[in-house]
Each structure stands twice: as structure tokens, then as C-alpha cells.
PDB file of N, CA and C in Angstrom:
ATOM      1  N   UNK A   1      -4.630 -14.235   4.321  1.00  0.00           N
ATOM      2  CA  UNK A   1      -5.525 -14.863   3.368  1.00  0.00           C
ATOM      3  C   UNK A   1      -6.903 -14.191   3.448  1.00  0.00           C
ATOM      4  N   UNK A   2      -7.170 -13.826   4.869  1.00  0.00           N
ATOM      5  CA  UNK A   2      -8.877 -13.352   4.839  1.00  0.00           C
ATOM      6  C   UNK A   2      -8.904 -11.793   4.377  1.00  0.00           C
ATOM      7  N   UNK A   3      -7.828 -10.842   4.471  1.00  0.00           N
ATOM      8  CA  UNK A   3      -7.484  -9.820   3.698  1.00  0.00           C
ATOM      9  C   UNK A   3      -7.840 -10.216   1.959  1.00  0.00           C
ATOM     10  N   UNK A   4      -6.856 -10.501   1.844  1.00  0.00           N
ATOM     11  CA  UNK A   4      -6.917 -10.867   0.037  1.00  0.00           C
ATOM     12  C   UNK A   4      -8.349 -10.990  -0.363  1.00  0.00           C
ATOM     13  N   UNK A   5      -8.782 -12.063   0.017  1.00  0.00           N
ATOM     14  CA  UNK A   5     -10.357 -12.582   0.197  1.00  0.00           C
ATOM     15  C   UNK A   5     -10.887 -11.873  -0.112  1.00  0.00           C
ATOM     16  N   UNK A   6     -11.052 -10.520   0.780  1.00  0.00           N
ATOM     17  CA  UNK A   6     -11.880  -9.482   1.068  1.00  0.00           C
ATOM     18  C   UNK A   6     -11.745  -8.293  -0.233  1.00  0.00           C
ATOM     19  N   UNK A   7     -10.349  -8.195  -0.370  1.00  0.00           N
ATOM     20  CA  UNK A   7     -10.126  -7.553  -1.545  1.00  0.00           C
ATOM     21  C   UNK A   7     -10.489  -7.759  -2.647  1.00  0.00           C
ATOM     22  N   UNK A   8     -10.528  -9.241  -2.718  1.00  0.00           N
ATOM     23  CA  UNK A   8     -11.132  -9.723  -4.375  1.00  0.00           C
ATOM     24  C   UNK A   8     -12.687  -9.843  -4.459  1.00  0.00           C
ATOM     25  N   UNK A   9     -13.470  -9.860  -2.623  1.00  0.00           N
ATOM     26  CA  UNK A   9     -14.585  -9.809  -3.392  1.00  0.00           C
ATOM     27  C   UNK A   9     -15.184  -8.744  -3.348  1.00  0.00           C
ATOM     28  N   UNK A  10     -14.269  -7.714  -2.914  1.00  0.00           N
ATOM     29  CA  UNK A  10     -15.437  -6.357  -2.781  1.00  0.00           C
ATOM     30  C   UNK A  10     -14.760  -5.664  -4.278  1.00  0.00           C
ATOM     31  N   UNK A  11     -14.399  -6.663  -5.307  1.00  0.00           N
ATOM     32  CA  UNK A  11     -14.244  -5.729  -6.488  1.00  0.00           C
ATOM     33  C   UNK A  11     -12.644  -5.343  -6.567  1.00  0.00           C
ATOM     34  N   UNK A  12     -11.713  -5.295  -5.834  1.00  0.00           N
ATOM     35  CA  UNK A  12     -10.491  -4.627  -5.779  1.00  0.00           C
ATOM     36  C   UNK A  12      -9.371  -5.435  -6.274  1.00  0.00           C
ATOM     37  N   UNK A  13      -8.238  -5.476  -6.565  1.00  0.00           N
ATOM     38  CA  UNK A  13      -7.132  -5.956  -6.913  1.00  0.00           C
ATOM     39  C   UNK A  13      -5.865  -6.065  -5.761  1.00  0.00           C
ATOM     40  N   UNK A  14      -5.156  -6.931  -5.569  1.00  0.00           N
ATOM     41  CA  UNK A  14      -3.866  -6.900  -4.583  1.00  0.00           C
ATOM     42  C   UNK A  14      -2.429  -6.833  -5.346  1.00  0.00           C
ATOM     43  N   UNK A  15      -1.599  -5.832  -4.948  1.00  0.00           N
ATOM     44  CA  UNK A  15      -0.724  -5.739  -5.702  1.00  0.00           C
ATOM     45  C   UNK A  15       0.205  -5.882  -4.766  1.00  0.00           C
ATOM     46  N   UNK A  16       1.284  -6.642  -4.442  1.00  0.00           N
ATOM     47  CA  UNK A  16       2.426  -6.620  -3.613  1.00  0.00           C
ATOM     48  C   UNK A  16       3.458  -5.807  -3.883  1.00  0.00           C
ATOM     49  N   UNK A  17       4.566  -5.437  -2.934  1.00  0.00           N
ATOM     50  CA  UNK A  17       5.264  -4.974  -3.964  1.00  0.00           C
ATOM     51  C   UNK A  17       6.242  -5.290  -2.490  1.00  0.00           C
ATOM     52  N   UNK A  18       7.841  -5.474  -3.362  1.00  0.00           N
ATOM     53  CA  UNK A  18       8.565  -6.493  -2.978  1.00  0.00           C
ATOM     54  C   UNK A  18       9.406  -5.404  -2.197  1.00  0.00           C
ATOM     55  N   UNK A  19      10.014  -5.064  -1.047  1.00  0.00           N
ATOM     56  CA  UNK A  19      10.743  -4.135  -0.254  1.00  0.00           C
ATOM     57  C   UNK A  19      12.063  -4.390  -1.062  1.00  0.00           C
ATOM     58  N   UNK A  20      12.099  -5.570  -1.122  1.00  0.00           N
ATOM     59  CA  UNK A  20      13.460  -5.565  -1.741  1.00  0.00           C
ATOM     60  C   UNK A  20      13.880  -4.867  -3.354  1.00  0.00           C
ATOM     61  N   UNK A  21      13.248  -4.189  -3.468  1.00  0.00           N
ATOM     62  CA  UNK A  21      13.431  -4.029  -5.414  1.00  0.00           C
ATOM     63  C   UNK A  21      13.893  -2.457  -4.959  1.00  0.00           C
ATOM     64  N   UNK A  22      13.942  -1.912  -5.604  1.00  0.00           N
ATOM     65  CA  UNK A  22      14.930  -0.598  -5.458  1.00  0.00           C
ATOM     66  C   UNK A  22      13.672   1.051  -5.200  1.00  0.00           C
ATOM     67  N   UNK A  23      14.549   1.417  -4.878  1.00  0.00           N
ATOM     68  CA  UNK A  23      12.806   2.857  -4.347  1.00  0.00           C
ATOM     69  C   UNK A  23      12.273   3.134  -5.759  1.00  0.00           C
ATOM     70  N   UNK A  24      13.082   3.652  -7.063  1.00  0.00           N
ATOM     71  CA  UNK A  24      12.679   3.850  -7.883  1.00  0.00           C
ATOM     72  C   UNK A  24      11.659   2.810  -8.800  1.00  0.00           C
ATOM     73  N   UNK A  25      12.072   1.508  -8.562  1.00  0.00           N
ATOM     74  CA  UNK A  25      11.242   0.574  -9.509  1.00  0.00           C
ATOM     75  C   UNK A  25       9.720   0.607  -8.419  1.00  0.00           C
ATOM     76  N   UNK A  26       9.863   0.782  -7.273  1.00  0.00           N
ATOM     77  CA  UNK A  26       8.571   0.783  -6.413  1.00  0.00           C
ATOM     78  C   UNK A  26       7.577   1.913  -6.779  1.00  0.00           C
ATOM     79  N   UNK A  27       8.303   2.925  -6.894  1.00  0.00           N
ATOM     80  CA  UNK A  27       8.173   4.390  -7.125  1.00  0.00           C
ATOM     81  C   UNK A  27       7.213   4.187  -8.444  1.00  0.00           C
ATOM     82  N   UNK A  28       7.854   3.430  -9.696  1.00  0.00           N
ATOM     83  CA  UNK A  28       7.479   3.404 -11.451  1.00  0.00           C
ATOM     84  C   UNK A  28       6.384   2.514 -10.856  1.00  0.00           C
ATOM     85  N   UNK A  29       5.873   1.115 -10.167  1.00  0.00           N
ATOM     86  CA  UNK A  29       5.242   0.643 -10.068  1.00  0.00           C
ATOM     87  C   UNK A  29       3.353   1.141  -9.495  1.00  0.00           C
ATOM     88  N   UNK A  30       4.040   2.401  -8.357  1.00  0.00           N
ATOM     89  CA  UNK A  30       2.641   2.709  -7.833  1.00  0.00           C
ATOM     90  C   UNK A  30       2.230   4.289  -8.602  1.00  0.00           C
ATOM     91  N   UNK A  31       3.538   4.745  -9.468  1.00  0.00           N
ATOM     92  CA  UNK A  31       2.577   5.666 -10.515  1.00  0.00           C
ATOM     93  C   UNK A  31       2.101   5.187 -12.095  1.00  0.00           C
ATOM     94  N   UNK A  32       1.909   3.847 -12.344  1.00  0.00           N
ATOM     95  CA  UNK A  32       1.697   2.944 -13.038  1.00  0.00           C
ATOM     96  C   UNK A  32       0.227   2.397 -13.395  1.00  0.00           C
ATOM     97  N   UNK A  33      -0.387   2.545 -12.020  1.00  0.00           N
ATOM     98  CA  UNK A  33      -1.314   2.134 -11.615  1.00  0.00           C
ATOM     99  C   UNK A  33      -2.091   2.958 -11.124  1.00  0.00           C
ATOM    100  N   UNK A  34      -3.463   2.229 -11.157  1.00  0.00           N
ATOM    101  CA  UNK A  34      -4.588   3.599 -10.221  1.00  0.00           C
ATOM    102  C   UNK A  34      -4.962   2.955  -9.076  1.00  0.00           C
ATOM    103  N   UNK A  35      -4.196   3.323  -8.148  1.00  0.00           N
ATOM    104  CA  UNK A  35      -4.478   2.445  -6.387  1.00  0.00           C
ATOM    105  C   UNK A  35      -5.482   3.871  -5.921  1.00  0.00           C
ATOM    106  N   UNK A  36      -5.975   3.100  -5.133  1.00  0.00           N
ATOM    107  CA  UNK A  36      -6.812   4.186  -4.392  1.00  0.00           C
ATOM    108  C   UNK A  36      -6.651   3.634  -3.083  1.00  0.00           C
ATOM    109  N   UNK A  37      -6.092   2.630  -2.792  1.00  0.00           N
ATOM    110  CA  UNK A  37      -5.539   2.752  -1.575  1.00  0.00           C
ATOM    111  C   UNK A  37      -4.402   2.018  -1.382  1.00  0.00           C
ATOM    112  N   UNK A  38      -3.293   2.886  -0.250  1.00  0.00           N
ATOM    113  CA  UNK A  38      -2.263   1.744  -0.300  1.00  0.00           C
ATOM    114  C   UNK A  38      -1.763   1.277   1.115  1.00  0.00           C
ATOM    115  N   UNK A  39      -1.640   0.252   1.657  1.00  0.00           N
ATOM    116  CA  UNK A  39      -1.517   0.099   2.987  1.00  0.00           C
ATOM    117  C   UNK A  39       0.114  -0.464   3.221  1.00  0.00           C
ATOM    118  N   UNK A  40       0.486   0.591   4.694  1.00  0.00           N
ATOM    119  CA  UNK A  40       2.117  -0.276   4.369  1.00  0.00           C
ATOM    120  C   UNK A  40       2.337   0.053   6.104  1.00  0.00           C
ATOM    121  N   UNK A  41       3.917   0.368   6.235  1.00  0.00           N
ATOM    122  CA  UNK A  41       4.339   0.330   7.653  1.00  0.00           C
ATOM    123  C   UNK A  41       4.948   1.666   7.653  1.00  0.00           C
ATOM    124  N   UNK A  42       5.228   2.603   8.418  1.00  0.00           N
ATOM    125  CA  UNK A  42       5.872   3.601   8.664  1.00  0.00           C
ATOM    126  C   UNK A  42       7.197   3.345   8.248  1.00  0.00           C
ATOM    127  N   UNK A  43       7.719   2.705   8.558  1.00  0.00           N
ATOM    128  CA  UNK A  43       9.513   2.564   7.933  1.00  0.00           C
ATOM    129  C   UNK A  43       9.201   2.221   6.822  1.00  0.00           C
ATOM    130  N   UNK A  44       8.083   1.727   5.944  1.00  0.00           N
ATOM    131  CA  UNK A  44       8.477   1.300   4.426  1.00  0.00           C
ATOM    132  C   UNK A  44       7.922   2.994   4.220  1.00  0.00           C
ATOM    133  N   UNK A  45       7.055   3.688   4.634  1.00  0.00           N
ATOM    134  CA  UNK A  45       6.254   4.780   3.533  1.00  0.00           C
ATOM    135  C   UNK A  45       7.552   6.354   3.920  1.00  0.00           C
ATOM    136  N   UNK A  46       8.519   6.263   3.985  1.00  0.00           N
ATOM    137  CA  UNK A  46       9.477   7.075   4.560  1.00  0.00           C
ATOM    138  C   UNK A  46      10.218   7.336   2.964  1.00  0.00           C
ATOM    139  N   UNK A  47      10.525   5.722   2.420  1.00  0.00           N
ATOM    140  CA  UNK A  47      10.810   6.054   0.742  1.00  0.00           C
ATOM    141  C   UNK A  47      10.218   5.581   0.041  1.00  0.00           C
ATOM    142  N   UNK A  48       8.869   6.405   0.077  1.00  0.00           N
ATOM    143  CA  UNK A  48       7.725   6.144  -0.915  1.00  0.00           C
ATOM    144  C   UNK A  48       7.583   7.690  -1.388  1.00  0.00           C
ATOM    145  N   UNK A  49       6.753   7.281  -3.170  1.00  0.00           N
ATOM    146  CA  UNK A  49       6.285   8.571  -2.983  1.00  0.00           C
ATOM    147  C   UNK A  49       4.755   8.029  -3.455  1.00  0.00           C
ATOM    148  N   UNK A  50       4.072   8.869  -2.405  1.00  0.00           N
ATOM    149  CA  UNK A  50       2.407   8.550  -2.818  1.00  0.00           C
ATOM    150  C   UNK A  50       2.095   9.616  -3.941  1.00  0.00           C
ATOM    151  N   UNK A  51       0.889   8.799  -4.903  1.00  0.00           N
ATOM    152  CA  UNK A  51       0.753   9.182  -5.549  1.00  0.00           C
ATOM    153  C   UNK A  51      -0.336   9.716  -5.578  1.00  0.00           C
ATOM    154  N   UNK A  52      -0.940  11.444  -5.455  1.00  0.00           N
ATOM    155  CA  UNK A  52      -1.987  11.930  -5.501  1.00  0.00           C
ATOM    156  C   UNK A  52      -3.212  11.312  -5.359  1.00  0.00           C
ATOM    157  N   UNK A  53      -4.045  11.348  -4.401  1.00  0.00           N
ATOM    158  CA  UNK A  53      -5.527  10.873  -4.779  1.00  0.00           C
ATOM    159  C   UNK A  53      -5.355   9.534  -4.112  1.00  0.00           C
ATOM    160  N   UNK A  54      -4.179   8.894  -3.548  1.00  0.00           N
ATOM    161  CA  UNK A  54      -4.150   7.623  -3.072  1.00  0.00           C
ATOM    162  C   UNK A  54      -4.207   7.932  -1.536  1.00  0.00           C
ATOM    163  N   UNK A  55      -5.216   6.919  -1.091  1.00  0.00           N
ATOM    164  CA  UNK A  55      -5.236   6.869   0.235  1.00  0.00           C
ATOM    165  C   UNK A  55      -4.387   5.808   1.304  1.00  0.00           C
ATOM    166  N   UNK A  56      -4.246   6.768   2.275  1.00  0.00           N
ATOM    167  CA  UNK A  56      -2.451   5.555   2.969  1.00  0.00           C
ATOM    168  C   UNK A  56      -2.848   5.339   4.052  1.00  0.00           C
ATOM    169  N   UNK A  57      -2.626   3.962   4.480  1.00  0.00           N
ATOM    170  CA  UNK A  57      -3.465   3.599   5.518  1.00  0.00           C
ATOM    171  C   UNK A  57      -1.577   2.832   6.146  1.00  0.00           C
ATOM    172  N   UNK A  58      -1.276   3.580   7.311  1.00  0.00           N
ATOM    173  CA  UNK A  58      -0.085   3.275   8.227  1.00  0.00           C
ATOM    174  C   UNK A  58      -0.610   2.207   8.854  1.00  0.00           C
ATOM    175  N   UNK A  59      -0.565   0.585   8.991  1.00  0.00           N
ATOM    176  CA  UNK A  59      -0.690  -0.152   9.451  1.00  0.00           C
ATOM    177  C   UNK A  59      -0.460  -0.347  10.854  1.00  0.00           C
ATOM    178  N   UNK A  60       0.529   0.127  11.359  1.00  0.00           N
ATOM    179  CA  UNK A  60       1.704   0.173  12.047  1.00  0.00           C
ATOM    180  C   UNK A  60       0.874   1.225  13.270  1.00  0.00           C
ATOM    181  N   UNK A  61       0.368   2.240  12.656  1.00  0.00           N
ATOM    182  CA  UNK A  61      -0.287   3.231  13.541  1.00  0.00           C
ATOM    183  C   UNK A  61      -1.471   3.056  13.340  1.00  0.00           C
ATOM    184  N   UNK A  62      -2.494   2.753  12.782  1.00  0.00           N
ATOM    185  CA  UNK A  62      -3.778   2.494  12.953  1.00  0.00           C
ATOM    186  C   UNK A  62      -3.874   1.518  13.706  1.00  0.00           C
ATOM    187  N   UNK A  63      -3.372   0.681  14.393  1.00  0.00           N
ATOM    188  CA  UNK A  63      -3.208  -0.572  15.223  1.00  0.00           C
ATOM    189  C   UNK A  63      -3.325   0.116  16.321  1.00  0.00           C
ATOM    190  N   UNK A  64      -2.303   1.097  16.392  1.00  0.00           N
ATOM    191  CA  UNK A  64      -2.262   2.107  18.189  1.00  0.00           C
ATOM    192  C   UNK A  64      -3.105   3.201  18.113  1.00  0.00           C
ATOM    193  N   UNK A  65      -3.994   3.448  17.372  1.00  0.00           N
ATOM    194  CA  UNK A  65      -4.912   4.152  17.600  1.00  0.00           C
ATOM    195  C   UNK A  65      -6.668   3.735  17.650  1.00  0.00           C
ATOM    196  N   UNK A  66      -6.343   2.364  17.821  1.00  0.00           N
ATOM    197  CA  UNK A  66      -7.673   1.237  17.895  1.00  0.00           C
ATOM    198  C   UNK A  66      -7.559   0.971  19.407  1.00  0.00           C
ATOM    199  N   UNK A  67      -6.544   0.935  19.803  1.00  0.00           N
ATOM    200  CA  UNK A  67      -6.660   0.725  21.346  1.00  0.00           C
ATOM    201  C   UNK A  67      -7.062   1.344  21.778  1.00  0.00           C
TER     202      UNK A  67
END
């Protein structure tokens, strides 16, 4: 909740996107849009394709590199 929060008031939008829907409809969804950033887990960004100019923030590993 304090994520979201943060997103809506510094101006930004939250877009979910459901693991379960198929690579390609994920795929049509984030070249659809103009993300400038997208945050996920190492096993989800394996069948992703990022889309130029978007910045990827590995959740998963920025956690172990804060320690």
C-alpha cells in the first residue's frame, strides 16, 4: 500500500500485470505503454521482453545488494 501511495503521488501510474496471462499478452501490454520503469523478480524478467528506454529494477537482487 505505501508503494502505490508513493507512486500516485510523485505523479506516476501502477500497472499490474497478472503472471498468469500468457508471455505474449504481457509482452503486447508493456509495449503498449510508456513505462519508464518496471520492477519485477528474476524468474518473472527471464520471459519478458523489456522495452527500450525502460528501466528494470530486479527486486529480488537489489534486496542483496543493500546488505
Amino acid at each position: 500500500i505505501g508503494c502505490m501511495l508513493g507512486i500516485i503521488k510523485s505523479g506516476g501510474s501502477y500497472t499490474p500485470l497478472d503472471t498468469q496471462n500468457p508471455p505474449s499478452r504481457i509482452d503486447k501490454m508493456l509495449s503498449g505503454g510508456t513505462f519508464s520503469v518496471l520492477i519485477t523478480t528474476s524468474s518473472l524478467l527471464e520471459g519478458l521482453e523489456v522495452v527500450e528506454g525502460t528501466d528494470v529494477i530486479v527486486i529480488d537482487l537489489a534486496s542483496t545488494k543493500l546488505l
